[in-house]
Protein backbone atom coordinates (compact mmCIF):
# COMPACT_ATOMS: atom_id res chain seq x y z
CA UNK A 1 4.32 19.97 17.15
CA UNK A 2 5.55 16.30 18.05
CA UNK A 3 7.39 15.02 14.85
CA UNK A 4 5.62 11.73 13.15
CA UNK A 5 8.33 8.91 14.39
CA UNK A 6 8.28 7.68 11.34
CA UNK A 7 9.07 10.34 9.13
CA UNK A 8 12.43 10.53 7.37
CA UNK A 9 15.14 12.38 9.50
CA UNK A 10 16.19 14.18 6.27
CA UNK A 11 13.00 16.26 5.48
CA UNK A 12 14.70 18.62 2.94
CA UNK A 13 15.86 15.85 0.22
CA UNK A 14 13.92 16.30 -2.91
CA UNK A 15 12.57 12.90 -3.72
CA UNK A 16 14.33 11.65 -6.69
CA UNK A 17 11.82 10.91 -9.93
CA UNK A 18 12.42 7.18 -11.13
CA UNK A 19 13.85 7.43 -14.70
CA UNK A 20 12.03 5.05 -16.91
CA UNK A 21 14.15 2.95 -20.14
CA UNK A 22 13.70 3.87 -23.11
CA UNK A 23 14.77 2.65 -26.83
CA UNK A 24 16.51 5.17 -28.76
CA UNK A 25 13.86 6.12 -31.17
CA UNK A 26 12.82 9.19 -30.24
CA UNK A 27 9.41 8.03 -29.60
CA UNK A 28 9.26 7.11 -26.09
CA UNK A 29 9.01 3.24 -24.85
CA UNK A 30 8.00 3.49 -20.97
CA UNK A 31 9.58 0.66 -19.02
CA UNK A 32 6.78 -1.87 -17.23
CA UNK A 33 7.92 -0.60 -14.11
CA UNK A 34 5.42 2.57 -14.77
CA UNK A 35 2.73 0.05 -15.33
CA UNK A 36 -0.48 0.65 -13.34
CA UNK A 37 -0.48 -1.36 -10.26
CA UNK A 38 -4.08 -2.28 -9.38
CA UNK A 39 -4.79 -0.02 -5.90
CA UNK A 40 -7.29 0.15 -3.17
CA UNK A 41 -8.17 2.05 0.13
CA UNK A 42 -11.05 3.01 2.26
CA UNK A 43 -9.74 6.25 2.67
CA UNK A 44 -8.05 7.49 -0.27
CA UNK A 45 -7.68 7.44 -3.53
CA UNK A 46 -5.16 7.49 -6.44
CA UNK A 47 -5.04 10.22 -8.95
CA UNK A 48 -3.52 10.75 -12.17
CA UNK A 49 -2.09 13.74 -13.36
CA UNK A 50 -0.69 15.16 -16.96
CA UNK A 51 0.68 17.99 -18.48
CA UNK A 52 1.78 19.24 -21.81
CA UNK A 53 5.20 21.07 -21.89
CA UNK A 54 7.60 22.02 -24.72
CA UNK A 55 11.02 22.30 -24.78
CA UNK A 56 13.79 23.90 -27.15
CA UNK A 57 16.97 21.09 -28.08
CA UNK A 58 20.13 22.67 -26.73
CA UNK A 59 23.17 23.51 -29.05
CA UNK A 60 25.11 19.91 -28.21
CA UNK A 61 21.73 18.10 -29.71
CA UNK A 62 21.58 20.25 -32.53
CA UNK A 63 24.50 19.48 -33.55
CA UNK A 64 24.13 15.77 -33.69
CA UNK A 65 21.84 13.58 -36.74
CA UNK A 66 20.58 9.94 -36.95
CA UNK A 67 20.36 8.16 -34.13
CA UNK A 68 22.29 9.92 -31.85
CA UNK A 69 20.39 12.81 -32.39
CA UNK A 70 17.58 10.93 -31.74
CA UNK A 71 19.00 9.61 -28.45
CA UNK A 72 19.99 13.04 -26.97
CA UNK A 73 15.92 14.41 -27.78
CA UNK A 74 14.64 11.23 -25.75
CA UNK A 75 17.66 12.11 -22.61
CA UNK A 76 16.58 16.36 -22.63
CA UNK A 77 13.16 15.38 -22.92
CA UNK A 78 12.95 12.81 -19.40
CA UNK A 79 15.21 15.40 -17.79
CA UNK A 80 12.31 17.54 -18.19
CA UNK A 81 10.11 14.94 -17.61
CA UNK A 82 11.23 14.58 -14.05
CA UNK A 83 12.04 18.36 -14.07
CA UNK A 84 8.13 19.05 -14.46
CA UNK A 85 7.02 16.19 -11.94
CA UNK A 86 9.82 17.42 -9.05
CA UNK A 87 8.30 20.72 -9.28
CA UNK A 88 4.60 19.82 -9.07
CA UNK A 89 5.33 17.61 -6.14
CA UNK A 90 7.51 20.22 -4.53
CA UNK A 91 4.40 22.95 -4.88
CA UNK A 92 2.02 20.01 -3.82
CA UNK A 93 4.30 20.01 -0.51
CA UNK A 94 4.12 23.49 -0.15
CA UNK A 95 0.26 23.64 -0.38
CA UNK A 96 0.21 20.81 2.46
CA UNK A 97 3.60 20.78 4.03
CA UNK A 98 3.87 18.28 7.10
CA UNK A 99 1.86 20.71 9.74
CA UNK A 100 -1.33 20.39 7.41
CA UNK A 101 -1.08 16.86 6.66
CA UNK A 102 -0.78 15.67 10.22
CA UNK A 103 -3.65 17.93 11.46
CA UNK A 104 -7.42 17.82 11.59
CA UNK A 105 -7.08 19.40 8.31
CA UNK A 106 -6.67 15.67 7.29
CA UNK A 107 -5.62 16.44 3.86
CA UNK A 108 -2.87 13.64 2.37
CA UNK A 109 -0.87 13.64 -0.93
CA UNK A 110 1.47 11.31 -2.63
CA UNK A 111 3.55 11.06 -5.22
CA UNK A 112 3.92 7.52 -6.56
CA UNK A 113 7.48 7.59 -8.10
CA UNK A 114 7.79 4.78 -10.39
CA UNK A 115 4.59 6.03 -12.20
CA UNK A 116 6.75 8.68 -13.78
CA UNK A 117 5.81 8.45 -17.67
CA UNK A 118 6.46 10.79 -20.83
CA UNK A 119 4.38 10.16 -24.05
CA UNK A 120 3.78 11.81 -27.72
CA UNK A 121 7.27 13.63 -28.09
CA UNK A 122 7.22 15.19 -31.05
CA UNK A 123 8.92 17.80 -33.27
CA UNK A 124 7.29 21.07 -33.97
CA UNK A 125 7.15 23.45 -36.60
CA UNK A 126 9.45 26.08 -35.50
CA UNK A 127 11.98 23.64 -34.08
CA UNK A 128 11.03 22.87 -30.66
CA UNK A 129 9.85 19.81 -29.57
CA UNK A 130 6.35 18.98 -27.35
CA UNK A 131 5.31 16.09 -25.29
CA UNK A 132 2.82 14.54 -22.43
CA UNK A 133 4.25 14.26 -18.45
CA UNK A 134 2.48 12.15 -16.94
CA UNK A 135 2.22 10.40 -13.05
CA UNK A 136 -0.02 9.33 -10.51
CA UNK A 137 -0.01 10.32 -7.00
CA UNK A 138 -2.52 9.17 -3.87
CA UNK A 139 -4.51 11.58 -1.89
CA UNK A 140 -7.96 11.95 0.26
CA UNK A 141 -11.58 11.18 -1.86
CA UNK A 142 -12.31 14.50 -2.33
CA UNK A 143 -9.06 16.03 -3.15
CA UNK A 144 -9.77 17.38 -6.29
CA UNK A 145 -11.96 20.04 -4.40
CA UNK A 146 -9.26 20.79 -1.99
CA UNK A 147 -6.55 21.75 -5.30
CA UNK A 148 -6.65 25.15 -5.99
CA UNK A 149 -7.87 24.13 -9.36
CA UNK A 150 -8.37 27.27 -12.39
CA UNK A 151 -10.66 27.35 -15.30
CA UNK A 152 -9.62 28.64 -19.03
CA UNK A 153 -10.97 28.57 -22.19
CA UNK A 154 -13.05 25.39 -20.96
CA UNK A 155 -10.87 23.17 -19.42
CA UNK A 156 -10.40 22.51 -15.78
CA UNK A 157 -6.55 22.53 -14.41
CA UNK A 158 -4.29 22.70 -11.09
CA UNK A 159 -1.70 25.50 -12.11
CA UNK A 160 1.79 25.15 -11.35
CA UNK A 161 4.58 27.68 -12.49
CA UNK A 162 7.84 26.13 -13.04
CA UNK A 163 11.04 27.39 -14.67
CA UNK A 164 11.98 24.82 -17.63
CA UNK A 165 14.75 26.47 -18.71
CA UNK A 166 13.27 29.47 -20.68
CA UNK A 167 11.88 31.15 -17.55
CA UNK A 168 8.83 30.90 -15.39
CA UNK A 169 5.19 29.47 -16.86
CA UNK A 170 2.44 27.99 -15.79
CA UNK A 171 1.89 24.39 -16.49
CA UNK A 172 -1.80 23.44 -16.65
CA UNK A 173 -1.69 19.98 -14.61
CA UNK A 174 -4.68 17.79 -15.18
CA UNK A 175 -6.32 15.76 -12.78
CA UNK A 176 -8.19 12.51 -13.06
CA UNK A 177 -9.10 9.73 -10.26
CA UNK A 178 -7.95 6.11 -11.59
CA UNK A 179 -10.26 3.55 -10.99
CA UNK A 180 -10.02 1.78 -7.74
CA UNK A 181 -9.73 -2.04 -8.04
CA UNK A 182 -12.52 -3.97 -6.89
CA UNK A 183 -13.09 -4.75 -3.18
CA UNK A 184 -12.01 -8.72 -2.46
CA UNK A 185 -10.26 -10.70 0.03
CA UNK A 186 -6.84 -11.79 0.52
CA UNK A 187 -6.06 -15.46 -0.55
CA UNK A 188 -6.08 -16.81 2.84
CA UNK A 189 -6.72 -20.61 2.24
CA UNK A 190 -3.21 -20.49 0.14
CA UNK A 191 -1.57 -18.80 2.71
CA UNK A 192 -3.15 -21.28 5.40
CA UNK A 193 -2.42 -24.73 3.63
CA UNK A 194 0.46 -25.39 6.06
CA UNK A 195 0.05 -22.88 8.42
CA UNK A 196 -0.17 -19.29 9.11
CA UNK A 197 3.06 -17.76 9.51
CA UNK A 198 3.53 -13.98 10.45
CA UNK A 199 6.60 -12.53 10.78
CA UNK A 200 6.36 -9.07 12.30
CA UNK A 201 9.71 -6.48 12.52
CA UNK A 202 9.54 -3.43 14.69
CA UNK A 203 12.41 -0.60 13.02
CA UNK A 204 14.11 0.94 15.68
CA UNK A 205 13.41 4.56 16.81
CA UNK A 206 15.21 7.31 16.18
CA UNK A 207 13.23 9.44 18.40
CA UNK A 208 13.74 10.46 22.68
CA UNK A 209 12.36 8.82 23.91
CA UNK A 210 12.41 5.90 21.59
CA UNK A 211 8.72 4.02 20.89
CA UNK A 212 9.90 1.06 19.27
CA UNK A 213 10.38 -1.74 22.14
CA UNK A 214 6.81 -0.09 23.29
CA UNK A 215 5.37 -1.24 19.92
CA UNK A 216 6.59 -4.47 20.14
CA UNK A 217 5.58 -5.63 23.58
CA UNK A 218 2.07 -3.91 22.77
CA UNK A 219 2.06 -6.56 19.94
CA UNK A 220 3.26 -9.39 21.98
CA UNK A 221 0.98 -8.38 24.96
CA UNK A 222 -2.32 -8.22 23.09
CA UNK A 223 -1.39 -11.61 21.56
CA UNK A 224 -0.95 -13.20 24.74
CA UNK A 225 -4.05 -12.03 26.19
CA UNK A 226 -5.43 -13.32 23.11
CA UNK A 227 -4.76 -16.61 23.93
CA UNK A 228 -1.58 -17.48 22.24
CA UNK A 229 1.50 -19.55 23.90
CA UNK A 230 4.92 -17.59 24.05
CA UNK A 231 8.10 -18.88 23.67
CA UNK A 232 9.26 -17.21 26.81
CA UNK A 233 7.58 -16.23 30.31
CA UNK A 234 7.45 -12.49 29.63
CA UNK A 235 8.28 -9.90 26.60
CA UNK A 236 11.63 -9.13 27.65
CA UNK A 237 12.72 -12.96 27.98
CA UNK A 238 11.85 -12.96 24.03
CA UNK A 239 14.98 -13.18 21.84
CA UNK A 240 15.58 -13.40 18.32
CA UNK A 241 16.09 -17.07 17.98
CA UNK A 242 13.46 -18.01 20.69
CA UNK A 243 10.13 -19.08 18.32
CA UNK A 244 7.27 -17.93 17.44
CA UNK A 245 3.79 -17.39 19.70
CA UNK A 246 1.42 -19.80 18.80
CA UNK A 247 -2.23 -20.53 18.73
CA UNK A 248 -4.95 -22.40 15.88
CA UNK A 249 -7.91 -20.72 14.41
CA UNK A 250 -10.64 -23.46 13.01
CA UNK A 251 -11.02 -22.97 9.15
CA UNK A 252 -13.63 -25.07 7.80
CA UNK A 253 -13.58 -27.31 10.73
CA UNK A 254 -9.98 -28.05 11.09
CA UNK A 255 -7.23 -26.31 12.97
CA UNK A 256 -4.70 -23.86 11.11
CA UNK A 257 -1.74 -23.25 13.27
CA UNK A 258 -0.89 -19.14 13.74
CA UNK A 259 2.92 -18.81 14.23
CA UNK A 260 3.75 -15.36 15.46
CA UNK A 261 7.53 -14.27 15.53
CA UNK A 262 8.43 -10.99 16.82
CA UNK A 263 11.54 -9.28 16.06
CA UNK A 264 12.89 -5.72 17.49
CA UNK A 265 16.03 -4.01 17.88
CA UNK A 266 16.83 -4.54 21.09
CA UNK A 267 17.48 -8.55 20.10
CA UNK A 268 20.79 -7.25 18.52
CA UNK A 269 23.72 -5.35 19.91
CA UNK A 270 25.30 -2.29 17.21
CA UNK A 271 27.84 -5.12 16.18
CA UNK A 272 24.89 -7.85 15.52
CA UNK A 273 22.65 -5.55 13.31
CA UNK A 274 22.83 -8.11 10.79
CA UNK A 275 20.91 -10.64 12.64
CA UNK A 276 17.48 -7.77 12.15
CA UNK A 277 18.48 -7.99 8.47
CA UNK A 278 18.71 -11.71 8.38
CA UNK A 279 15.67 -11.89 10.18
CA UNK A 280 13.36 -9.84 7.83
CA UNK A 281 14.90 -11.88 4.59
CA UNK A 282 13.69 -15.16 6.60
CA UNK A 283 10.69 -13.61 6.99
CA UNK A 284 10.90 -12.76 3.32
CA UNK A 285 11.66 -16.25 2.29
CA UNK A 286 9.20 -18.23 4.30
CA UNK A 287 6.32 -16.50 6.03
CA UNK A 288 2.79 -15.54 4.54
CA UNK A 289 2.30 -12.39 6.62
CA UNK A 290 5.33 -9.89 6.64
CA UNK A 291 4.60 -6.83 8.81
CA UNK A 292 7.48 -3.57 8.96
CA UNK A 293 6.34 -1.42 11.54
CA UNK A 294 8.80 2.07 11.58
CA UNK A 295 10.64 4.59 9.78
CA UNK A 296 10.00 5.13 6.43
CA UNK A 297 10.71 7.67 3.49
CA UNK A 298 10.24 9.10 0.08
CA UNK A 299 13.96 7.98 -0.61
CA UNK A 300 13.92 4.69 -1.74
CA UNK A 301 18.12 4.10 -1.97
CA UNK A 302 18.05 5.22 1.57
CA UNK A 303 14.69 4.60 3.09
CA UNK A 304 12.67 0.62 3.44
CA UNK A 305 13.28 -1.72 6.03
CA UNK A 306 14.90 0.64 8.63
CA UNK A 307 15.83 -2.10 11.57
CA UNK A 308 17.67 -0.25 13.77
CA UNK A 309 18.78 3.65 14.74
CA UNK A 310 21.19 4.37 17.64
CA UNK A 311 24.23 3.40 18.24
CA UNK A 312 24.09 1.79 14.66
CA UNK A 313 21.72 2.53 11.97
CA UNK A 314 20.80 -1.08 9.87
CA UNK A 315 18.10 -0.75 7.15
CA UNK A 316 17.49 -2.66 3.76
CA UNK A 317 16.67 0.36 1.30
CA UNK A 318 13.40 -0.23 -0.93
CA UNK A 319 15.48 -0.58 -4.17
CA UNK A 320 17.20 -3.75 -2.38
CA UNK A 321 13.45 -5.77 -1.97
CA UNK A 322 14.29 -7.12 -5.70
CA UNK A 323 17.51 -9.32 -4.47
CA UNK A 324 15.31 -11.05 -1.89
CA UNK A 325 15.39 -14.76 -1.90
CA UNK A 326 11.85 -15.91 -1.67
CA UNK A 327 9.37 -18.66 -2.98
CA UNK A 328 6.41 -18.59 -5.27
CA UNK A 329 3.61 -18.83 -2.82
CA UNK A 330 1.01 -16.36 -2.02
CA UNK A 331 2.42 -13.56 0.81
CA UNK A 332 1.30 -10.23 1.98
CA UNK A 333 3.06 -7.46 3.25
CA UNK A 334 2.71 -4.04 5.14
CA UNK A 335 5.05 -1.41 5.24
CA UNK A 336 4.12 1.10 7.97
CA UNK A 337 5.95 3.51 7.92
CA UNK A 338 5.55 7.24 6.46
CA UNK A 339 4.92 7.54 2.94
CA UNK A 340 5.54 3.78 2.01
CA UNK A 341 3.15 4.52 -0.91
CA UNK A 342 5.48 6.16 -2.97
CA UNK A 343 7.10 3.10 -4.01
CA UNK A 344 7.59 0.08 -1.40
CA UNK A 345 4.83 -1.91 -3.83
CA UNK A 346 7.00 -1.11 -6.76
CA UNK A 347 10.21 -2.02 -5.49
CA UNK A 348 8.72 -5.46 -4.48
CA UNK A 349 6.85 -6.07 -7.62
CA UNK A 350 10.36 -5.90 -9.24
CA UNK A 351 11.68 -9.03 -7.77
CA UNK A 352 11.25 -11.72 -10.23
CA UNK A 353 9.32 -13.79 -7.72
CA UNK A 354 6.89 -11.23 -6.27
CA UNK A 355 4.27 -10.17 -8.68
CA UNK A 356 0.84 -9.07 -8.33
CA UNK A 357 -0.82 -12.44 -9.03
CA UNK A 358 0.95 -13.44 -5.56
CA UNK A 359 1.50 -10.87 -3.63
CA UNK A 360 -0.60 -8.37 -2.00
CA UNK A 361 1.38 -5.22 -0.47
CA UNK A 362 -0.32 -2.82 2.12
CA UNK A 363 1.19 0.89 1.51
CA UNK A 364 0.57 4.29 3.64
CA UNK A 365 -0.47 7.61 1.56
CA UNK A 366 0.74 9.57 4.46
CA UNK A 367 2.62 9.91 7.37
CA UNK A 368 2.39 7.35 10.28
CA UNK A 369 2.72 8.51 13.83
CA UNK A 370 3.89 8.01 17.32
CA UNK A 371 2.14 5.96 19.63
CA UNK A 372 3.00 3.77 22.56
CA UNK A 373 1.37 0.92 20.79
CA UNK A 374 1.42 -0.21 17.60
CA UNK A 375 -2.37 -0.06 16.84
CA UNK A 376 -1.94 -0.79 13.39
CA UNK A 377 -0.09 -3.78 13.15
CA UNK A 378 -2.18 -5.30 16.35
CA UNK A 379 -5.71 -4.18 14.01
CA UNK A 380 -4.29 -5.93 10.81
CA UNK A 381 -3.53 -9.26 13.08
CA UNK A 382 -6.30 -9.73 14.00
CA UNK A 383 -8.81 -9.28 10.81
CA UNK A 384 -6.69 -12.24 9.54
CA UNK A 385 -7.19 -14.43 12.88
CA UNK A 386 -10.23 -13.45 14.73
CA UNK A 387 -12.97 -16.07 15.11
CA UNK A 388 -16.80 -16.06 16.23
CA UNK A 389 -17.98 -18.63 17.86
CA UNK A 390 -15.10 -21.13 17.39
CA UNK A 391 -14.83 -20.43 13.81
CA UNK A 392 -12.74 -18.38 11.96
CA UNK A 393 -14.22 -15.55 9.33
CA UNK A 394 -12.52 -14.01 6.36
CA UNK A 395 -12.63 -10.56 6.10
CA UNK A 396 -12.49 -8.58 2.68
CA UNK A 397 -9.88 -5.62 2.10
CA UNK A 398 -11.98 -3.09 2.67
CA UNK A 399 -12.79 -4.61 6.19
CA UNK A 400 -9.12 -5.04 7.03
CA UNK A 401 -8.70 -1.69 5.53
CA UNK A 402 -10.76 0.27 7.30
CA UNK A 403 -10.30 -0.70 10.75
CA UNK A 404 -6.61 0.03 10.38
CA UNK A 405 -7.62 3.52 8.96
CA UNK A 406 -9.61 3.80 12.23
CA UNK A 407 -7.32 3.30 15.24
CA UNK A 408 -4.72 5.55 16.37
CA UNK A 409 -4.36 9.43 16.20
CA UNK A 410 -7.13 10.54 14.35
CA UNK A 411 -6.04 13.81 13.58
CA UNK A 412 -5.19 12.95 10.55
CA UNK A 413 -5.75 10.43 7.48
CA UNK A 414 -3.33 7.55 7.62
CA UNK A 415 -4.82 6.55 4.07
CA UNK A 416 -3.52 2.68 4.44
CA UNK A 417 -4.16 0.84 0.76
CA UNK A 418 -3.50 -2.23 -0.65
CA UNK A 419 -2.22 -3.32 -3.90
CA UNK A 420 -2.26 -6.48 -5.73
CA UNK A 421 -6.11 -7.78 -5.34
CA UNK A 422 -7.13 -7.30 -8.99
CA UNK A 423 -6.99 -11.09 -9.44
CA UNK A 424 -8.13 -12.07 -5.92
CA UNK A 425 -11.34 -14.03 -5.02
CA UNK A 426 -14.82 -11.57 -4.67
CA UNK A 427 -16.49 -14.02 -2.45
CA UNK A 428 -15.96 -15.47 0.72
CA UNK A 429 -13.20 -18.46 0.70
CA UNK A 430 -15.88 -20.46 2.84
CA UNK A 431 -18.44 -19.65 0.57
CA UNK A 432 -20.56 -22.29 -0.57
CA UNK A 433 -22.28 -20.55 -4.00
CA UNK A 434 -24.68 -23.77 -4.23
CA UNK A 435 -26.89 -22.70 -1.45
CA UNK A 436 -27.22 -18.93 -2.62
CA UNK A 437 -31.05 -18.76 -3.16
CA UNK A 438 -31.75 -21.54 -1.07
CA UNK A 439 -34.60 -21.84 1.57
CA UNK A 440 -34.08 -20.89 5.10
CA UNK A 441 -35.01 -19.99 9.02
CA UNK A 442 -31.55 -19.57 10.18
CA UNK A 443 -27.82 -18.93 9.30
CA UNK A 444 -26.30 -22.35 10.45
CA UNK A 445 -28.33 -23.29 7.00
CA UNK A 446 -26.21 -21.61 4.62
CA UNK A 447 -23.28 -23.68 4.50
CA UNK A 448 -20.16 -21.15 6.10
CA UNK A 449 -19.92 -18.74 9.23
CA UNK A 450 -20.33 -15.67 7.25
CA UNK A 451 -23.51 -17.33 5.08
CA UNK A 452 -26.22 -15.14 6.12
CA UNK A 453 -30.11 -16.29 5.82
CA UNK A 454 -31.26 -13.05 4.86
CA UNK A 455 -34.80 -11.32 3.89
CA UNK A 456 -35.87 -10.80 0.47
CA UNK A 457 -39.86 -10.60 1.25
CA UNK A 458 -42.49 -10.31 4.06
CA UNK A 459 -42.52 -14.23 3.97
CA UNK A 460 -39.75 -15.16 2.64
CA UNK A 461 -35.61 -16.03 3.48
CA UNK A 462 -33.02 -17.18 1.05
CA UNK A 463 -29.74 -18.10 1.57
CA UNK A 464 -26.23 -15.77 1.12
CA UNK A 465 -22.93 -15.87 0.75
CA UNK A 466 -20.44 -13.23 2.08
CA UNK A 467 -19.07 -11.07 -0.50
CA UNK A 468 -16.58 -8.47 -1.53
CA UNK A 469 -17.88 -7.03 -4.89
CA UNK A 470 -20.75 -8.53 -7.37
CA UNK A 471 -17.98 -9.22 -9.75
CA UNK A 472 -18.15 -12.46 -7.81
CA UNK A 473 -21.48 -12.93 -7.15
CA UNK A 474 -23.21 -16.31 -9.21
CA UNK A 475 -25.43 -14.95 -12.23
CA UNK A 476 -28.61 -13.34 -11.17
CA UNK A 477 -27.39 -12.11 -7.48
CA UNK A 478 -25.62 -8.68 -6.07
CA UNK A 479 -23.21 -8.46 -3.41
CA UNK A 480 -25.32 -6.43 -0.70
CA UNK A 481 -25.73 -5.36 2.78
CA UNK A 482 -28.81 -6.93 3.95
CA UNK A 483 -31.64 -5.23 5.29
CA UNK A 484 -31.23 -5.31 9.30
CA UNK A 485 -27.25 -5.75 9.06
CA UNK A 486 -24.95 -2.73 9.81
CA UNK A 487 -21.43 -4.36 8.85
CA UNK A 488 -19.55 -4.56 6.20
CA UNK A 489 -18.55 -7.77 6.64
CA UNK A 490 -21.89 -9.30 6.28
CA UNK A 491 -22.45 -8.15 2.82
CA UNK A 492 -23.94 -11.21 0.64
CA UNK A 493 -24.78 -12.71 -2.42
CA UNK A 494 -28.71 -11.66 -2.79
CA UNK A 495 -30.90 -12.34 -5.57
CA UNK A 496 -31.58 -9.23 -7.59
């Protein structure tokens, strides 16, 4: 089979389970780092999963009292914390090892590191000591009914045998689907207030023959047939200090510029890598958009921003993202690259300036794949800057989400996701709420581009506004697909 160019050269390193800090009480205190990050995707969904496990305290802990007792219980008990979870996701890899996850099969799993967790650790009676494991991992909707799950004495569990110490057992994992976050739309009129700027870094390839120069004159290609200005007179004129491609899209009758800058290997030499690496951390500090398009990893002290492969291998690991310098203001980000779900968002979150409230973070729950374009990154472009008719229209996650989950290879599930939109807006930026209920004969009535005038009797039309979720809806209407309209992106505010 043709290897996913994105997939970590090392396959055989056992991904490493995120320890979480803890007081020393024996009581566990997870760190916020484990916290539930709010999660969405068209085609996927995350999972939780828990187990119960004992364990006996070795001779060395025995032999301590007080505190430090109590210290060496909490260390044996999240070594077998991330004991239990390594072996689950090792026997999750070995029910769908790479052949079955990039095949029509289109079953996807991943582990989400950070969400590593123990809770209720607790002395027994005869001496041994019980607690909770706990994680959450992304997979395909209907994965539960793909798990070879067993049923005992009335409860409903994915069995795993693992050797704790004492010998082989089975662990009864439990599995739950968290609730996805509510559909809604990315902040654009923040990220527009001076400008759209999109910074977009194809990772070299490590692959013969190499896609990654293919992937980034497919981006800068479809952009210039789209009508923006370059820099340059062709793609390979473009260097790494030569501008961004420009055009304007018309938000609510005025022009927002688009600045598109384009970065790729090939714009350094093995002794300049540091200019990629410079790049991205511009990109970091002062763009809204930041796109990573290539390899990726489970290994997040090894695997992130991987810039460039031969001669000279330049990358900024995913446990670096928390030193970068950056602002306060609204940004979103995609990492595409294999497996990016398993902690890229994470990482991020953890610099002190990137938080959910202003950041939203687009992940992969499976592998990415070669291609001699980059269909992806050109898809997510555009839902942000497409237009009809001279204006521009918002789309809602979901939108942006599921066109990205629709081009390429599909023999498999890319599963792309995005997290961060807990606190963004339900309705349509443009939308003008006032009008919803209002009188009508035709769209141009209803106040915004994506304002529908839409049925609600034989004789009767009322006015919409485009919609994510009913969360956001005024009192007294529900975000719905109107009858006669077949997209997504003209659900609206109806009356009920």
């Amino acid at each position: 089979m043709i290897l996913s160019w994105r997939r970590l050269a090392v396959l055989t390193v056992v991904p490493v389970l995120l320890a979480t800090a803890c007081s020393s009480s024996v009581e566990p205190d997870a760190d916020s780092s484990a916290d539930e990050i709010n999660y969405r995707s068209t085609a996927g969904q995350e999972f939780a999963l828990s187990t119960n496990v004992t364990f006996k305290l070795s001779a060395e802990t025995q032999a301590l009292s007080g505190d430090a007792k109590d210290a060496a219980v909490l260390v044996q008990a999240q070594t077998l914390r991330d004991s239990v979870l390594d072996t689950i996701t090792s026997e999750l890899d070995k029910l769908w090892p790479e052949e079955e996850r990039t095949s029509n099969a289109g079953v996807a799993i991943q582990y989400r590191q950070a969400s590593a967790a123990l809770a209720d650790l607790k002395a027994l009676p005869d001496g041994s000591y019980g607690l909770t494991v706990s994680g959450e991992f992304a997979g395909i909707k209907d994965l539960e009914r793909r798990l070879p799950m067993k049923t005992a004495v009335g409860k409903t569990f994915l069995p795993i045998n693992a050797d704790l110490g004492e010998g082989s057992k089975e662990l009864q994992v439990f599995i739950t689907p968290v609730a996805r976050s509510l559909n809604a739309y990315p902040k654009y009129l923040e990220m527009f207030a001076d400008g759209l700027d999109i910074g977009v870094h194809l990772g070299g390839d490590h692959n013969t023959p190499p896609q990654d120069i293919n992937h980034a004159r497919s981006v800068y290609d479809d952009l210039v047939a789209s009508g923006f200005r370059s820099p340059v007179a062709k793609f390979e004129d473009l260097k790494i200090d030569s501008g961004p491609l420009t055009s304007a899209i018309k938000v609510k009758g005025q022009d927002v510029p688009v600045r598109v800058r384009i970065v790729h290997a090939d714009m350094s030499t093995p002794e300049t890598r540091n200019l990629l690496v410079d790049a991205y951390k511009a990109s970091a500090k002062d763009a809204d958009v930041i796109i990573y398009d290539g390899h990726a990893g489970r290994r997040l002290d090894y695997s992130g921003v991987v810039l460039a492969y031969n001669p000279a291998r330049s990358s900024i690991p995913a446990n670096e993202f928390k030193t970068f310098e950056t602002t306060d203001k609204q940004q979103v980000y995609l990492f595409n690259g294999c497996e990016t779900y398993t902690g890229y968002a994470d990482k991020l979150y953890e610099n002190p300036k990137r938080k959910p409230e202003n950041t939203d973070i687009i992940t992969t729950g499976n592998f990415s794949a070669i291609q001699s374009k980059a269909n992806q990154v050109i898809s997510f472009i555009h839902s942000f800057i497409d237009q009809r008719s001279g204006a521009w229209i918002p789309r809602s996650w979901d939108s942006v989400l599921a066109k990205m989950n629709a081009v390429g290879e599909r023999s498999w599930v890319h599963i792309y996701g995005v997290h961060g939109l807990d606190d963004n807006p339900k309705v349509s930026p443009l939308a003008d709420v006032s009008k919803v209920g209002a009188a009508c004969t035709n769209d141009s009535q209803c106040g915004a581009p994506d304002s529908r005038c839409i049925v609600v009797s034989a004789s009767s039309k009322v006015c919409g506004v485009a919609c994510a979720d009913t969360a956001g809806c005024p009192t007294g209407t529900k975000c719905v697909l109107p009858r006669g309209r077949t997209s997504a992106d003209d659900q609206q505010c109806s009356p009920q």
